[in-house]
Protein backbone atom coordinates (compact mmCIF):
# COMPACT_ATOMS: atom_id res chain seq x y z
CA UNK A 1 -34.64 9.42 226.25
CA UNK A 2 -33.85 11.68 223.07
CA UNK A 3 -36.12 14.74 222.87
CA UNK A 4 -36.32 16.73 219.71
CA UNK A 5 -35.25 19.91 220.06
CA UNK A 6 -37.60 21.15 217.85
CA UNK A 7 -40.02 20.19 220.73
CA UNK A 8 -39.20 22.89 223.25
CA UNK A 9 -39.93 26.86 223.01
CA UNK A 10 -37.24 28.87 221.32
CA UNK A 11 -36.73 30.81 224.57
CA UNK A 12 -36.38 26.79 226.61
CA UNK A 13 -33.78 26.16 223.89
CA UNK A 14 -31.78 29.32 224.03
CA UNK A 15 -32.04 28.64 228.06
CA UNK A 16 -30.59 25.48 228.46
CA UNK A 17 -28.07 25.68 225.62
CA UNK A 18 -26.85 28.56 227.43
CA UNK A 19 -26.65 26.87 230.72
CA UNK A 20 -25.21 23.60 228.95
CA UNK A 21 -22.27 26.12 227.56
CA UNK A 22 -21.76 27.73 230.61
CA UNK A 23 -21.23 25.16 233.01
CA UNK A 24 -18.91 23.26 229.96
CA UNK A 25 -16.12 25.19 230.64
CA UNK A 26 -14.68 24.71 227.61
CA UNK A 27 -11.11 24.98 226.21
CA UNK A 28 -10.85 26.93 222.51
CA UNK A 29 -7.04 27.57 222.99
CA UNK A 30 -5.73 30.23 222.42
CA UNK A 31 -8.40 32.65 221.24
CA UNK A 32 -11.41 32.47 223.23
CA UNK A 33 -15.11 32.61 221.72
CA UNK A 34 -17.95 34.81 222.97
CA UNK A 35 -21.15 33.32 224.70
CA UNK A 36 -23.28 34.15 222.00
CA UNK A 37 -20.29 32.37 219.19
CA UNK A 38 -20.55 28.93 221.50
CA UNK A 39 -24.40 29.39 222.14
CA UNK A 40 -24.65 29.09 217.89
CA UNK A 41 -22.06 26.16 217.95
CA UNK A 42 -24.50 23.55 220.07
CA UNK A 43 -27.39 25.01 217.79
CA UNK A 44 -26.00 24.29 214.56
CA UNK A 45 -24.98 21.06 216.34
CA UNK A 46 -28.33 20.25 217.63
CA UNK A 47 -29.94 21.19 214.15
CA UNK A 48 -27.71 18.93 212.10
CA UNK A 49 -28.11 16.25 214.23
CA UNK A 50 -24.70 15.67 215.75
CA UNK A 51 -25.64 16.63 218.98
CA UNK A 52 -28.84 15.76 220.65
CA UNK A 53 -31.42 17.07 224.24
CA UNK A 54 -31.43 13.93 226.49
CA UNK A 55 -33.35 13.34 229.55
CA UNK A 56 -32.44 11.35 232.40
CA UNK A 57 -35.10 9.98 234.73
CA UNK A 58 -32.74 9.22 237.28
CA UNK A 59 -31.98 12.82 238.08
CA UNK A 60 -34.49 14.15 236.18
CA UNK A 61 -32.54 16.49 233.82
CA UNK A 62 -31.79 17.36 230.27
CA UNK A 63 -28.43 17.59 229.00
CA UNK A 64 -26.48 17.96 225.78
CA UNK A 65 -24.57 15.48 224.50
CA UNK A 66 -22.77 14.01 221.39
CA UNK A 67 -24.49 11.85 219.28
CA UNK A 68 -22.50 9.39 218.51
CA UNK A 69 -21.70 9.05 222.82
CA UNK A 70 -25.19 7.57 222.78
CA UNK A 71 -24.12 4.13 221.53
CA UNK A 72 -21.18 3.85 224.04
CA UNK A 73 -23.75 4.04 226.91
């Protein structure tokens, strides 16, 4: 299930985007980006609409993901 982002507490968001980033690991080759540079990255994501909060029931989390990943799924 999709929930809107705009839906959770500014301090919920900024929690769980930073926990989403952190446990990501991700590669930005060669010149690494601060916490707070990624953190804005899933925001602007989230606001635009390419990446969207889902919830799974099954183990009862929220995660991050892609947009477009929903339809493959």
């Amino acid at each position: 299930m999709i929930i809107p982002w705009q839906d959770l507490t500014p301090e919920a968001l900024d929690n769980l985007i930073e926990s989403f980033v952190l446990r990501e690991g991700t590669d930005y080759g060669e010149q690494e980006r601060s916490l707070a540079g990624k953190v804005e990255d899933v925001r602007r994501q989230l606001k635009s609409g390419e990446a969207v909060l889902v919830w799974s029931e099954l183990h009862e989390t929220v995660n991050i993901m892609p947009r477009g990943r929903l339809r493959d799924e």
